[in-house]
PDB file of N, CA and C in Angstrom:
ATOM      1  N   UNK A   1      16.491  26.619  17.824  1.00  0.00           N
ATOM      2  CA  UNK A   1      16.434  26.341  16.407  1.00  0.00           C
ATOM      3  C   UNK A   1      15.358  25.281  16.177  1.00  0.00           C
ATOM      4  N   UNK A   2      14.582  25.567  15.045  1.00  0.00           N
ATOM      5  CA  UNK A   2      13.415  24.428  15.021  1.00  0.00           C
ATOM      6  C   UNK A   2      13.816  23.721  14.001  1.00  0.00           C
ATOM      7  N   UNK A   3      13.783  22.902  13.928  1.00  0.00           N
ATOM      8  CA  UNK A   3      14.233  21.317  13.011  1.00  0.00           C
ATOM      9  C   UNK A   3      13.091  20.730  11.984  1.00  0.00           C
ATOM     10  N   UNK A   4      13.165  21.442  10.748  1.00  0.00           N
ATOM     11  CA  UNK A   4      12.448  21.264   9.777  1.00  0.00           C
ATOM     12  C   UNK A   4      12.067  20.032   9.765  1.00  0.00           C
ATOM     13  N   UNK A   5      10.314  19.941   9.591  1.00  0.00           N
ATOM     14  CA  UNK A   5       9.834  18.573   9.161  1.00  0.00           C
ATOM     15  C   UNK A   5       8.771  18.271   7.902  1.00  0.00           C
ATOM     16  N   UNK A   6       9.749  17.359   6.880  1.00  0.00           N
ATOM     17  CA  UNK A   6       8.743  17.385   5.872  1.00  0.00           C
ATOM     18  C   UNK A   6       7.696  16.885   6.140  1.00  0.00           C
ATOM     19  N   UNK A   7       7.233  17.311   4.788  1.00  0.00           N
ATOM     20  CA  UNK A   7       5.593  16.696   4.750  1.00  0.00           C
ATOM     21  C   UNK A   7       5.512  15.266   4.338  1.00  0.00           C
ATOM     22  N   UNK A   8       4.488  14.467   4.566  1.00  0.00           N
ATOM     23  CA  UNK A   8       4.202  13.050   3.869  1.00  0.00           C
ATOM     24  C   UNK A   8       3.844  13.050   2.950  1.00  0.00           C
ATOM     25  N   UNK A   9       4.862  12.663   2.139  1.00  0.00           N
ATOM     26  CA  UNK A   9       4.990  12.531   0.682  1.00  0.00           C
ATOM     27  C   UNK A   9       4.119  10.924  -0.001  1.00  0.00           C
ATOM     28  N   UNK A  10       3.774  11.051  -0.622  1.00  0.00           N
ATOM     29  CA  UNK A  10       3.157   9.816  -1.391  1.00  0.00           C
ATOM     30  C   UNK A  10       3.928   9.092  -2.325  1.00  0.00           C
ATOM     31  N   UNK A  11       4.330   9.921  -2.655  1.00  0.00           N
ATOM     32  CA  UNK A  11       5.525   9.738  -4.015  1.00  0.00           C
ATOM     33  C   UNK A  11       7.063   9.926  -3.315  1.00  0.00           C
ATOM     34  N   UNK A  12       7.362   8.523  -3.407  1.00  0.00           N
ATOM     35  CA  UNK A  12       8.920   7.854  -2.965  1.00  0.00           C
ATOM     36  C   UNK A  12       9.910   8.516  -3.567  1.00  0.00           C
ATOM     37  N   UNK A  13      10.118   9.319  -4.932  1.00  0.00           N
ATOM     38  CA  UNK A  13      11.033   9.646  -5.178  1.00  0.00           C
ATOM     39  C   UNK A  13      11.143  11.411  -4.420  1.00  0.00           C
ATOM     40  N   UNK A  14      10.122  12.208  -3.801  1.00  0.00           N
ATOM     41  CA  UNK A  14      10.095  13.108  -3.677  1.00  0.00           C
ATOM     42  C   UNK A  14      10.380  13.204  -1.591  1.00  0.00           C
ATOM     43  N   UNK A  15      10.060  11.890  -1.359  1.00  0.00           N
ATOM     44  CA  UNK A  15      10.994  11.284   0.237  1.00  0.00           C
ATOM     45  C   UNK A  15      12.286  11.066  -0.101  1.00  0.00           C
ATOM     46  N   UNK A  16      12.824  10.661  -0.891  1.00  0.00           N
ATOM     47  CA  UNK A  16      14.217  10.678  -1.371  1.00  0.00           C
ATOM     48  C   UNK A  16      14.994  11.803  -1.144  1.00  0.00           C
ATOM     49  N   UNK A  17      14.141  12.828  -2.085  1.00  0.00           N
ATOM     50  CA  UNK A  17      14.768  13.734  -2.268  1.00  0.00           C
ATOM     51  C   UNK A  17      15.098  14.810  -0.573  1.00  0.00           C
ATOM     52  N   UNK A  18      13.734  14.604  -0.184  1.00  0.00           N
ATOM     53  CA  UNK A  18      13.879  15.113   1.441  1.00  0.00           C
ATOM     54  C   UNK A  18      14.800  14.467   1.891  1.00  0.00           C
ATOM     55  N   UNK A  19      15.372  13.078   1.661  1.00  0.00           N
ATOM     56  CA  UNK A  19      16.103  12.405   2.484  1.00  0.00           C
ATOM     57  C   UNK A  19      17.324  12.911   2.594  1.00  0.00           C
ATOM     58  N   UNK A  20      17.875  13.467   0.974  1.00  0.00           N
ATOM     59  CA  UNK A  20      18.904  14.099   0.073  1.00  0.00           C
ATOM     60  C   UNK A  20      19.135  15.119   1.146  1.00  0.00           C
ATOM     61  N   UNK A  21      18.203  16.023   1.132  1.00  0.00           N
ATOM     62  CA  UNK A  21      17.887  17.535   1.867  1.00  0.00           C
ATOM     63  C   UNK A  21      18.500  17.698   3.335  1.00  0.00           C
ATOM     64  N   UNK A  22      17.869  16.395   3.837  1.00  0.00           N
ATOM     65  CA  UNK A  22      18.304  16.195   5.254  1.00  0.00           C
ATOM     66  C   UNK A  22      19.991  15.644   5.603  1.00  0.00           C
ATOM     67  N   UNK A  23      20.166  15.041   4.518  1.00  0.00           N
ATOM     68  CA  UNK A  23      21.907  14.127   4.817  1.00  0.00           C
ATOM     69  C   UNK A  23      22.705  15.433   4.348  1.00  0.00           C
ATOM     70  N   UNK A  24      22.158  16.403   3.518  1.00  0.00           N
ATOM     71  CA  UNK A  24      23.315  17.302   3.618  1.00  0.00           C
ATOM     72  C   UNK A  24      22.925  18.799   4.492  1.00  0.00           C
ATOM     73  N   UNK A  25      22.494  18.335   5.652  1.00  0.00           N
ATOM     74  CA  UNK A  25      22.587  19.859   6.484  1.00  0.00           C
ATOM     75  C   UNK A  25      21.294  20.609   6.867  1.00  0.00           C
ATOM     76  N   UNK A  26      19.921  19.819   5.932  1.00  0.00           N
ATOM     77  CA  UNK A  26      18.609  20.446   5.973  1.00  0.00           C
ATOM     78  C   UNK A  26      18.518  21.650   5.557  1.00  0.00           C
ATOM     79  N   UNK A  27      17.555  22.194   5.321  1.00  0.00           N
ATOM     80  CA  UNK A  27      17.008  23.472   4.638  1.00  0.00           C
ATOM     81  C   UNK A  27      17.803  24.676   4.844  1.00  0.00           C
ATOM     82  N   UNK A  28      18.289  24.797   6.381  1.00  0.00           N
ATOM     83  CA  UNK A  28      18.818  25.598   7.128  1.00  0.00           C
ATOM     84  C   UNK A  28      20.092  25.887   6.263  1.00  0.00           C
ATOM     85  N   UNK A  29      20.596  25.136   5.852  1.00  0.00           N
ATOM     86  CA  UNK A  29      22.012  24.934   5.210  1.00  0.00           C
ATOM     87  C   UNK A  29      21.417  25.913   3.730  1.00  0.00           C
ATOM     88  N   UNK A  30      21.883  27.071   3.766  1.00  0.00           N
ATOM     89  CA  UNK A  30      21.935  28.216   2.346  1.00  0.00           C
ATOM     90  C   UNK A  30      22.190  27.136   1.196  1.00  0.00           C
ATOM     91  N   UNK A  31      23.292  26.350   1.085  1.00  0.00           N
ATOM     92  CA  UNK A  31      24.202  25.712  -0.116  1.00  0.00           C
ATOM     93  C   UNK A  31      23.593  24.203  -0.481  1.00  0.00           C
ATOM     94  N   UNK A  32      22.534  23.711   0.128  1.00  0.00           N
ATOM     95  CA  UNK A  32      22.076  22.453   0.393  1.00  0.00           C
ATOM     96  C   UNK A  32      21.676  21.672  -0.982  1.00  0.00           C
ATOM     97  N   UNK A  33      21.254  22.933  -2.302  1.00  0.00           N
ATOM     98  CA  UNK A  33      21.097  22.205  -3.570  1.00  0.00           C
ATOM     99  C   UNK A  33      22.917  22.118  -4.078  1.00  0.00           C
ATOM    100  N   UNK A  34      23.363  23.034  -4.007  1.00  0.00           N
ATOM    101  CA  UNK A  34      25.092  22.786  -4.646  1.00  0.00           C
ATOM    102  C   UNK A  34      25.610  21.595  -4.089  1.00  0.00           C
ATOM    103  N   UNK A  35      25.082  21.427  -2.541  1.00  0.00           N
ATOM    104  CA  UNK A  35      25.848  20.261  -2.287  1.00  0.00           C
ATOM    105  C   UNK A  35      25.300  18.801  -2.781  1.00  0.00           C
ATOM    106  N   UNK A  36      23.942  18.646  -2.846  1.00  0.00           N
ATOM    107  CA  UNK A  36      23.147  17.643  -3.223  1.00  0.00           C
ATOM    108  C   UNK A  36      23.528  17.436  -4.457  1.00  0.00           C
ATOM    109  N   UNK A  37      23.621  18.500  -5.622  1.00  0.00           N
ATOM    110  CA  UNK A  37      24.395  18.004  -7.115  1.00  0.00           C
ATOM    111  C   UNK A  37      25.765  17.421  -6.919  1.00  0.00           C
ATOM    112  N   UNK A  38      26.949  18.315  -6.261  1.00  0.00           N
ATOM    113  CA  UNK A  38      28.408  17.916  -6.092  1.00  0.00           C
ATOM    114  C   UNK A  38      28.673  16.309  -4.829  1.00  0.00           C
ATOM    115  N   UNK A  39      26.915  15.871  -4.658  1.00  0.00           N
ATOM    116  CA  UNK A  39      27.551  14.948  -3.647  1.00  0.00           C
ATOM    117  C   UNK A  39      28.754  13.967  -3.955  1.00  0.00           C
ATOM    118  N   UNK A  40      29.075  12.904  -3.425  1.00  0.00           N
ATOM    119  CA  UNK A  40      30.542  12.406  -3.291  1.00  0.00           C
ATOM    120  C   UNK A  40      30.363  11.262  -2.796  1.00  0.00           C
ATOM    121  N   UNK A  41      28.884  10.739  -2.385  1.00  0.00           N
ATOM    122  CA  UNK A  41      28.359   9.243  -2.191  1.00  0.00           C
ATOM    123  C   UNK A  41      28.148   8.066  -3.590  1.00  0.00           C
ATOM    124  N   UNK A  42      28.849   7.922  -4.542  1.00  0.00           N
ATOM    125  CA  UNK A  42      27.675   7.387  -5.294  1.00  0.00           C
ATOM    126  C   UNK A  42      27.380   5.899  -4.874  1.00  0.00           C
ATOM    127  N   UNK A  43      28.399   5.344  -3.692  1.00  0.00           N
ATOM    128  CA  UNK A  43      27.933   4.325  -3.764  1.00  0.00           C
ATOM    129  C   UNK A  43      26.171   4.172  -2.612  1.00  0.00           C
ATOM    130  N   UNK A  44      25.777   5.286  -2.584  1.00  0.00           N
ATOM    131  CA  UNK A  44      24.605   5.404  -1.653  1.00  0.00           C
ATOM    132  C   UNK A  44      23.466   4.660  -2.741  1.00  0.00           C
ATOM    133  N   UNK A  45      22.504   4.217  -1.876  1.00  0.00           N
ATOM    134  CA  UNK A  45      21.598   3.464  -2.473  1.00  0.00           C
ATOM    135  C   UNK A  45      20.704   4.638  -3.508  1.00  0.00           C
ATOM    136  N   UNK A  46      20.631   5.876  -2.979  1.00  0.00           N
ATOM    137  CA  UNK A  46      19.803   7.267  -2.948  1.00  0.00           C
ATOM    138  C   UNK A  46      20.262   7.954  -4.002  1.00  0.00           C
ATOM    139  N   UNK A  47      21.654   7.812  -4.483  1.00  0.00           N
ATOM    140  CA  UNK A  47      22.376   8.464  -5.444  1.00  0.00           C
ATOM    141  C   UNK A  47      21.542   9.030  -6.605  1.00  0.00           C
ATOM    142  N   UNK A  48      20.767   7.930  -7.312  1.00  0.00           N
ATOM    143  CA  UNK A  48      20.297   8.399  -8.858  1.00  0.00           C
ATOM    144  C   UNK A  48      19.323   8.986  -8.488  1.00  0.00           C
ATOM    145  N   UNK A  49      18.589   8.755  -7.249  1.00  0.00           N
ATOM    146  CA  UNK A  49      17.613  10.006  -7.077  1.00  0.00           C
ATOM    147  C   UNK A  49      17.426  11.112  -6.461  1.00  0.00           C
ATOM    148  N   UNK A  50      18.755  11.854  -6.428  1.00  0.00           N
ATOM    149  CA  UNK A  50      18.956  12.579  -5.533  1.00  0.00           C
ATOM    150  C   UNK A  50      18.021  13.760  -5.778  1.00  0.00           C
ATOM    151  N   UNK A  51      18.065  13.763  -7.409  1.00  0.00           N
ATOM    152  CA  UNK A  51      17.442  14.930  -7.938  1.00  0.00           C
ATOM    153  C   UNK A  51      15.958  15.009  -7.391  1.00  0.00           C
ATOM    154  N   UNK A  52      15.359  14.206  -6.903  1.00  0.00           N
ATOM    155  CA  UNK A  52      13.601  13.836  -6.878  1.00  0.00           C
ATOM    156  C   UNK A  52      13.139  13.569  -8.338  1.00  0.00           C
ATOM    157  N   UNK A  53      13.590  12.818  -8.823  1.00  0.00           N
ATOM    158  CA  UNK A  53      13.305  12.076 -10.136  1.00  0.00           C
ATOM    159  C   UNK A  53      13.642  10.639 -10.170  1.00  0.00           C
ATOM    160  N   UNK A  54      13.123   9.497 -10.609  1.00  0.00           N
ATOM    161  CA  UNK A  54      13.465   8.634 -10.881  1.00  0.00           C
ATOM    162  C   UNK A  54      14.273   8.195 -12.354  1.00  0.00           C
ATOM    163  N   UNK A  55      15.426   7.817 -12.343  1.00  0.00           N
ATOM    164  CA  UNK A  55      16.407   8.026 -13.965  1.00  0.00           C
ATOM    165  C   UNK A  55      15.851   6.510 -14.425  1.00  0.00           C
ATOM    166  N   UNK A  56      15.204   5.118 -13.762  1.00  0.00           N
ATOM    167  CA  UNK A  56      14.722   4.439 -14.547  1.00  0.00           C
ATOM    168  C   UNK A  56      13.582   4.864 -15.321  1.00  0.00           C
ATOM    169  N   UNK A  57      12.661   5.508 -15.100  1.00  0.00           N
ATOM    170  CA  UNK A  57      11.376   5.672 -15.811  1.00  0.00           C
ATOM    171  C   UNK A  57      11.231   7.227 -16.505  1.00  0.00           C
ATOM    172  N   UNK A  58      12.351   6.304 -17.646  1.00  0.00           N
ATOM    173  CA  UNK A  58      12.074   8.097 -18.589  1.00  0.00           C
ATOM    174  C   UNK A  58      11.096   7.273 -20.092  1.00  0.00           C
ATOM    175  N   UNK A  59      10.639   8.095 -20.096  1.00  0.00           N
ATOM    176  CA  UNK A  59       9.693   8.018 -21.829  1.00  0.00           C
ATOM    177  C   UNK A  59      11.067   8.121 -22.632  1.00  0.00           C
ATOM    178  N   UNK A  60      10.600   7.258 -23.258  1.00  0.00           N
ATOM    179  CA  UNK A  60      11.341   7.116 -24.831  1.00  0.00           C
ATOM    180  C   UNK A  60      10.436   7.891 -26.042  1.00  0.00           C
ATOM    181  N   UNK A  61      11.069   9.283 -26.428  1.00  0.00           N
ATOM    182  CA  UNK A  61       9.880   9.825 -27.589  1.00  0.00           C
ATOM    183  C   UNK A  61      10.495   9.263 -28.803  1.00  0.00           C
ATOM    184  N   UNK A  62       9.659   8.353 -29.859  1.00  0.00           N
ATOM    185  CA  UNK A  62      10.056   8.356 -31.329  1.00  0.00           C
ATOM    186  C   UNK A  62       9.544   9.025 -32.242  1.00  0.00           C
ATOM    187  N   UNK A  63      10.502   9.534 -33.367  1.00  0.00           N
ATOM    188  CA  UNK A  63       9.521  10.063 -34.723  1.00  0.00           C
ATOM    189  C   UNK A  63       8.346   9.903 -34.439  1.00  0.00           C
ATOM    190  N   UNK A  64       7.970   8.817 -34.846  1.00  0.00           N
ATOM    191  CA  UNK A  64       6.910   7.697 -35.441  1.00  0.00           C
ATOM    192  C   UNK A  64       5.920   7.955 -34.309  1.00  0.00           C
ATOM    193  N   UNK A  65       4.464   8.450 -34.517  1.00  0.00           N
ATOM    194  CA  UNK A  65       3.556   8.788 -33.376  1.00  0.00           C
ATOM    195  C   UNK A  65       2.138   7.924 -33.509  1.00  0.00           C
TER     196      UNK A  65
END
């Protein structure tokens, strides 16, 4: 069995998300996004980014342009 290896990512939230990938079973694992949404860690440091998004840095859109 060969043991998936990501690529070098530049962008920290998208190593996260590999990190995500890897703590539940790696690629190999069919179910690996169901489990990454239903995880059961939140006290993990990794939690809010599990998605490969960062939830501090959202745009605020107003009316007013």
């Amino acid at each position: 069995m060969k043991r998936y290896i990501p690529k070098k990512y530049k962008n920290p939230t998208k190593a996260i998300r590999e990190k995500c990938i890897e703590c539940m079973g790696g690629r190999e694992n069919e179910g690996y996004l169901k489990l990454i949404s239903d995880c059961g860690s939140p006290d993990c440091a990794l939690f809010e980014f599990r998605f490969g998004k960062n939830p501090y840095n959202r745009k605020n859109l107003s009316d007013s342009r």
